[in-house]
N, C-alpha and C. Protein backbone atom coordinates (compact mmCIF):
# COMPACT_ATOMS: atom_id res chain seq x y z
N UNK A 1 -40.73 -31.89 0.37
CA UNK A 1 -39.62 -31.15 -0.20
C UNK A 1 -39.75 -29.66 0.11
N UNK A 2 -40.84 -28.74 -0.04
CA UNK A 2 -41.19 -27.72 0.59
C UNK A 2 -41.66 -27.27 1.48
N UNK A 3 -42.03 -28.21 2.70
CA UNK A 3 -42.84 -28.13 3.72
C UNK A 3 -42.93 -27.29 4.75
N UNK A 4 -41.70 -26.19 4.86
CA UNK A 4 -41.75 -25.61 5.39
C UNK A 4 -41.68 -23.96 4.69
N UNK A 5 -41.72 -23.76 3.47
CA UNK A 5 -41.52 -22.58 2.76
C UNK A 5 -42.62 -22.28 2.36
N UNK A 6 -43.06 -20.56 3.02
CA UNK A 6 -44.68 -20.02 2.28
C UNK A 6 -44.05 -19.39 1.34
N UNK A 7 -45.41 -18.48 0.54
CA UNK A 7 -45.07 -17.54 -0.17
C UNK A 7 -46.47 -16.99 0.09
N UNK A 8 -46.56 -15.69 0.57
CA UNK A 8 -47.30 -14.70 1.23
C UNK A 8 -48.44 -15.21 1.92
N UNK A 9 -47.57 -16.11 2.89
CA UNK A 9 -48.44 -17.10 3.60
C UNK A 9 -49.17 -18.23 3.36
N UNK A 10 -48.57 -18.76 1.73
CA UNK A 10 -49.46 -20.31 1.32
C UNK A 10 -48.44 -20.82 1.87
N UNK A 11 -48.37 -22.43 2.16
CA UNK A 11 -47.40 -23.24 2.34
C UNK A 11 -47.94 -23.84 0.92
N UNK A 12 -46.64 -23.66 0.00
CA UNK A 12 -46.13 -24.55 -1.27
C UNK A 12 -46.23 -25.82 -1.05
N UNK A 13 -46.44 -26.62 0.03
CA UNK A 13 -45.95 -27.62 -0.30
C UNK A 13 -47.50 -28.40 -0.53
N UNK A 14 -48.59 -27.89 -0.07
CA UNK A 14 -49.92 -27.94 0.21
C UNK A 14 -51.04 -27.20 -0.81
N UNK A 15 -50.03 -26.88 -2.07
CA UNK A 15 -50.40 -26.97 -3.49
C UNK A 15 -50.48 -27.29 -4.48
N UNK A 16 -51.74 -27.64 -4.82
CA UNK A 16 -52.14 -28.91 -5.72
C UNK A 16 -51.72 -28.11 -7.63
N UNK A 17 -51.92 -29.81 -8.08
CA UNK A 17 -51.48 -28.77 -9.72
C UNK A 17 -52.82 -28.32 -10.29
N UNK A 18 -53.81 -29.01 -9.59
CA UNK A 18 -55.28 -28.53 -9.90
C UNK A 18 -55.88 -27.27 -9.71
N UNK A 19 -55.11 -26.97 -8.16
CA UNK A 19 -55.88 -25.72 -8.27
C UNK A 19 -55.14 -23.91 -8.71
N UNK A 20 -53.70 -25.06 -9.22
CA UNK A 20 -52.96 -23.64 -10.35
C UNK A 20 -54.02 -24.17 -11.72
N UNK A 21 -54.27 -25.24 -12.32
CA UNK A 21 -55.15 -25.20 -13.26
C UNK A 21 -56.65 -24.64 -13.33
N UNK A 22 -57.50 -24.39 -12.17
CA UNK A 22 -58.33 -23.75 -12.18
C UNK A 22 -58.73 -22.77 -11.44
N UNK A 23 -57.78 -22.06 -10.86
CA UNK A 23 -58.37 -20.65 -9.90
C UNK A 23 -56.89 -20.27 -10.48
N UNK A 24 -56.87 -18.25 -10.69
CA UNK A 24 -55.91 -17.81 -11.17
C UNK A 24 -55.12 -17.49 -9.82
N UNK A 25 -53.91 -17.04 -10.41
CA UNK A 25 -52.85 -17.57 -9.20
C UNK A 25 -52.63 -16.62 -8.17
N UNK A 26 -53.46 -14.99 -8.89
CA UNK A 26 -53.45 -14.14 -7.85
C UNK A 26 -54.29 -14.66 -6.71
N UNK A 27 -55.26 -15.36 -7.01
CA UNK A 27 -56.15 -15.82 -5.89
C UNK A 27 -56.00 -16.33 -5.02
N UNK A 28 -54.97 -17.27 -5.35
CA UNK A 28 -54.28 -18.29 -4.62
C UNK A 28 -53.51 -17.58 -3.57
N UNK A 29 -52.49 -17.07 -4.23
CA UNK A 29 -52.08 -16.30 -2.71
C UNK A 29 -52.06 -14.77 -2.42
N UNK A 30 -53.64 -14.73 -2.88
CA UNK A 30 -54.45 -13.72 -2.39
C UNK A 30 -53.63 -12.14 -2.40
N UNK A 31 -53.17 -12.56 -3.99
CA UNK A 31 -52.45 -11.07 -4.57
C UNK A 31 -53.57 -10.23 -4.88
N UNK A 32 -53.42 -8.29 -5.20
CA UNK A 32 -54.44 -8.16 -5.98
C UNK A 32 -53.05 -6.62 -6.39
N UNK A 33 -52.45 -7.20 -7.22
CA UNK A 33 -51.22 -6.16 -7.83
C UNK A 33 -52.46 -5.42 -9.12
N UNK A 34 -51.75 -4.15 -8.96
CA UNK A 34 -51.97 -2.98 -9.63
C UNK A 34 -52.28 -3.56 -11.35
N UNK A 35 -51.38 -4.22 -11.61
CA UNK A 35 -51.21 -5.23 -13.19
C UNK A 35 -50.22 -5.68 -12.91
N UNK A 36 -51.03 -6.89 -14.13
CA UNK A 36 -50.14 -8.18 -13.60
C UNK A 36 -50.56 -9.37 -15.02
N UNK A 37 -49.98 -10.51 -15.49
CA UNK A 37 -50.03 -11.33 -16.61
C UNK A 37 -49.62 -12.37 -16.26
N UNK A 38 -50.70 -13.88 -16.33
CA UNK A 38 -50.74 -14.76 -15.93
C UNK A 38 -50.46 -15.55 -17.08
N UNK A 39 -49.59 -16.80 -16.40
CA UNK A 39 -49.05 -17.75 -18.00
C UNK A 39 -49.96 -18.96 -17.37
N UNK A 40 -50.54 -19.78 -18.33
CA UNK A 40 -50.83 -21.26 -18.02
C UNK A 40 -50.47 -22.27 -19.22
N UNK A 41 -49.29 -22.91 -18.61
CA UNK A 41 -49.16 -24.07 -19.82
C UNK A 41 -49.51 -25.82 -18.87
N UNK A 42 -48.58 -26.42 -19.57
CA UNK A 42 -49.09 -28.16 -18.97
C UNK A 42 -48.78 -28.24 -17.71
N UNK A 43 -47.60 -28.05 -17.61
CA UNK A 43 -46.69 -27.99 -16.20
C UNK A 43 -46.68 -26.79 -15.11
N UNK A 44 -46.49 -25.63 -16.18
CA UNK A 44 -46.20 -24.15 -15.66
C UNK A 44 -46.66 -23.22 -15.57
N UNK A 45 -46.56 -22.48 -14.42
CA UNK A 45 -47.67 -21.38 -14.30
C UNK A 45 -46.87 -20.45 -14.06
N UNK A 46 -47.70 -19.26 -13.98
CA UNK A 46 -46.74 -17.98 -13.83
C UNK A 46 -47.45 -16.62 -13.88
N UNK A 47 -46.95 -16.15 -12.93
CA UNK A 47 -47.83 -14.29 -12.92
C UNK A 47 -46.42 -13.66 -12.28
N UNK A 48 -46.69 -12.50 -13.91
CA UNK A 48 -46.18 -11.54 -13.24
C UNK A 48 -46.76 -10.08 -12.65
N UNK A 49 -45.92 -9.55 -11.93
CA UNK A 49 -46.47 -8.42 -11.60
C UNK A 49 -46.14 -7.29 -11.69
N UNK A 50 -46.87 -6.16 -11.50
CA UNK A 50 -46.32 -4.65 -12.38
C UNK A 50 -45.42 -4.54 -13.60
N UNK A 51 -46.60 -5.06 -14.24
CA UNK A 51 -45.93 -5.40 -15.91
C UNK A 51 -45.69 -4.07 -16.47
N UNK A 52 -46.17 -2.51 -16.20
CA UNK A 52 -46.02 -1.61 -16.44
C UNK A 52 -44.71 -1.46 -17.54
N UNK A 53 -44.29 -1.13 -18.82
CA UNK A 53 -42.95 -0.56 -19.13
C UNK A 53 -42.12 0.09 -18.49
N UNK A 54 -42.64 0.71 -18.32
CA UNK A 54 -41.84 2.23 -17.67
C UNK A 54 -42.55 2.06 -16.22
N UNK A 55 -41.14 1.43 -15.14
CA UNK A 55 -41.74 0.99 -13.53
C UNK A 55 -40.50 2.10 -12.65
N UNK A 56 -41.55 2.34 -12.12
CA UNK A 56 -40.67 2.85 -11.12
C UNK A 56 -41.14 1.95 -9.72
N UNK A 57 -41.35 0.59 -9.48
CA UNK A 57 -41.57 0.01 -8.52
C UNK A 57 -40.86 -1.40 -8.94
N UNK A 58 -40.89 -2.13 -7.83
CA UNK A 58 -40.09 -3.44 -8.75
C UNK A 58 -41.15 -4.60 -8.86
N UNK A 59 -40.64 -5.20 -10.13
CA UNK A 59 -41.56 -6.51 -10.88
C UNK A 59 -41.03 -7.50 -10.00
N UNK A 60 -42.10 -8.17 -9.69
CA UNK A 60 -42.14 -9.77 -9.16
C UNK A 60 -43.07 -10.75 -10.21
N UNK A 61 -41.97 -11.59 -9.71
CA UNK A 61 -42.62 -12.67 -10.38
C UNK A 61 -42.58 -13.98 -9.51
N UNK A 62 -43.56 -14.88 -9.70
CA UNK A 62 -43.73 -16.37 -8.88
C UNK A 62 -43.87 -17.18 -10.37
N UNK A 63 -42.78 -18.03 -10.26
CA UNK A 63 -43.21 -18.99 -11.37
C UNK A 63 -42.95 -20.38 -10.84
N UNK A 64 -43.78 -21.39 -11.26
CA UNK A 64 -44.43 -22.74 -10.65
C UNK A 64 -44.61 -23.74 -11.87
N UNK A 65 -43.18 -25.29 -11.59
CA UNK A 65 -43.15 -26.14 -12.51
C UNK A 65 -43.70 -27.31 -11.79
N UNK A 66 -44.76 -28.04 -12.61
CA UNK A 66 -45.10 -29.40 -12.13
C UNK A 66 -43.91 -30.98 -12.76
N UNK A 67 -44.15 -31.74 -12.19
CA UNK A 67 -43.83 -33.34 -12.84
C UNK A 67 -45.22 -33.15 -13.81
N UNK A 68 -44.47 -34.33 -14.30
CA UNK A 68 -46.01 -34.48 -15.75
C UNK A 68 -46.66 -35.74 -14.85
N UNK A 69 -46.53 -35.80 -13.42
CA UNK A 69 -47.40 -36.87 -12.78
C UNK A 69 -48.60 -35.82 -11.31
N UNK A 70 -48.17 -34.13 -12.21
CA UNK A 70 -48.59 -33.38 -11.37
C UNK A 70 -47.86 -33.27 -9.66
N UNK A 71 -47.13 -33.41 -9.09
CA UNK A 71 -46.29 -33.47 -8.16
C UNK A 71 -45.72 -32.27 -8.51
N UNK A 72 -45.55 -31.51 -7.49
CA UNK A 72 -44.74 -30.37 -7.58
C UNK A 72 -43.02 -29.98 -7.97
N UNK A 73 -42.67 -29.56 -8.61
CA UNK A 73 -41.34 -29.69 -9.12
C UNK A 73 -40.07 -28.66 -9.02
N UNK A 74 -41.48 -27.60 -8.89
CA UNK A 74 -40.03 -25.97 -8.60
C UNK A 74 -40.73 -24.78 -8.23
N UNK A 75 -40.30 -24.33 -7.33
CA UNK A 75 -41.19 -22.97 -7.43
C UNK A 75 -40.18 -21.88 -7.24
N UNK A 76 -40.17 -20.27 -7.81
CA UNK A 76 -39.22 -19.44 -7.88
C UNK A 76 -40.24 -18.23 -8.05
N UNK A 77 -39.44 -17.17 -7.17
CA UNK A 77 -39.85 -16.20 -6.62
C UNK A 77 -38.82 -14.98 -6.94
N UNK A 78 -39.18 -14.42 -8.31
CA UNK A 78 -38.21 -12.96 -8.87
C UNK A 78 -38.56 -11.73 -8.35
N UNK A 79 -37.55 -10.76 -8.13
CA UNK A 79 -38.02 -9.35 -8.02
C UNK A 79 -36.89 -8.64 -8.63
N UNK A 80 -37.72 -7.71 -9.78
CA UNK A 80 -36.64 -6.93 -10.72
C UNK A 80 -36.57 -5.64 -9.96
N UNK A 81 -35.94 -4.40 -10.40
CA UNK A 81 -36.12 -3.45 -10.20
C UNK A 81 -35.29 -2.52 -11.04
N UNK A 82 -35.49 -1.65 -11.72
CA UNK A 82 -34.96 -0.75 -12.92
C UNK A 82 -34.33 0.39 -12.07
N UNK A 83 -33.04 0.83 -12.37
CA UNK A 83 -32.40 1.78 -11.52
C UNK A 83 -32.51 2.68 -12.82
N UNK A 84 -32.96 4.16 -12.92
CA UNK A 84 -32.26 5.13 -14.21
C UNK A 84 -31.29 6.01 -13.20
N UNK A 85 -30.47 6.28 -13.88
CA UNK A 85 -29.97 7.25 -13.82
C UNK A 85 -29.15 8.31 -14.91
C-alpha cells in the first residue's frame, strides 16, 4: 500500500509496529529537531516538532496509525506555520 512513499528517506512501507514500539521515532528517521514531543499509544505514534510556543519556524508533525493486527494503517505528514502580522 505504501511501497513506494519515503519520509526523509525511510520507505513506510518497510516499517514495522515494533520498531515504532521500541526505538523513538526521531531515530527512526534519523530526525534530531531542536524540540520535539513524542506520543506512544496501542496503535499510534507521533512526534512533533518545534513545539516551541512562540515559533517563528514551522511545526511538523509525522503521525503513524497501526491495525490492532499491527499492519500498517496510515501515515500523515503536517507542517504548520504561524504568520503574525
Amino acid at each position: 500500500m505504501f511501497d513506494s512513499i519515503k519520509i526523509c528517506g525511510e520507505n513506510i512501507s518497510k516499517l514495522s509496529f515494533d520498531r515504532f514500539k521500541n526505538e523513538n521515532i526521531k531515530d527512526i528517521f534519523s530526525l534530531s529537531p531542536m524540540s520535539y514531543q513524542e506520543s506512544k499509544g496501542n496503535e499510534y505514534f507521533s512526534i512533533k516538532m518545534q513545539t516551541y510556543t512562540y515559533m517563528l519556524w514551522a511545526r511538523y508533525t509525522i503521525d503513524t496509525t497501526f491495525f490492532s493486527d499491527e499492519q500498517s494503517k496510515q501515515f500523515e505528514v503536517f507542517a504548520q506555520h504561524t504568520l503574525w502580522e
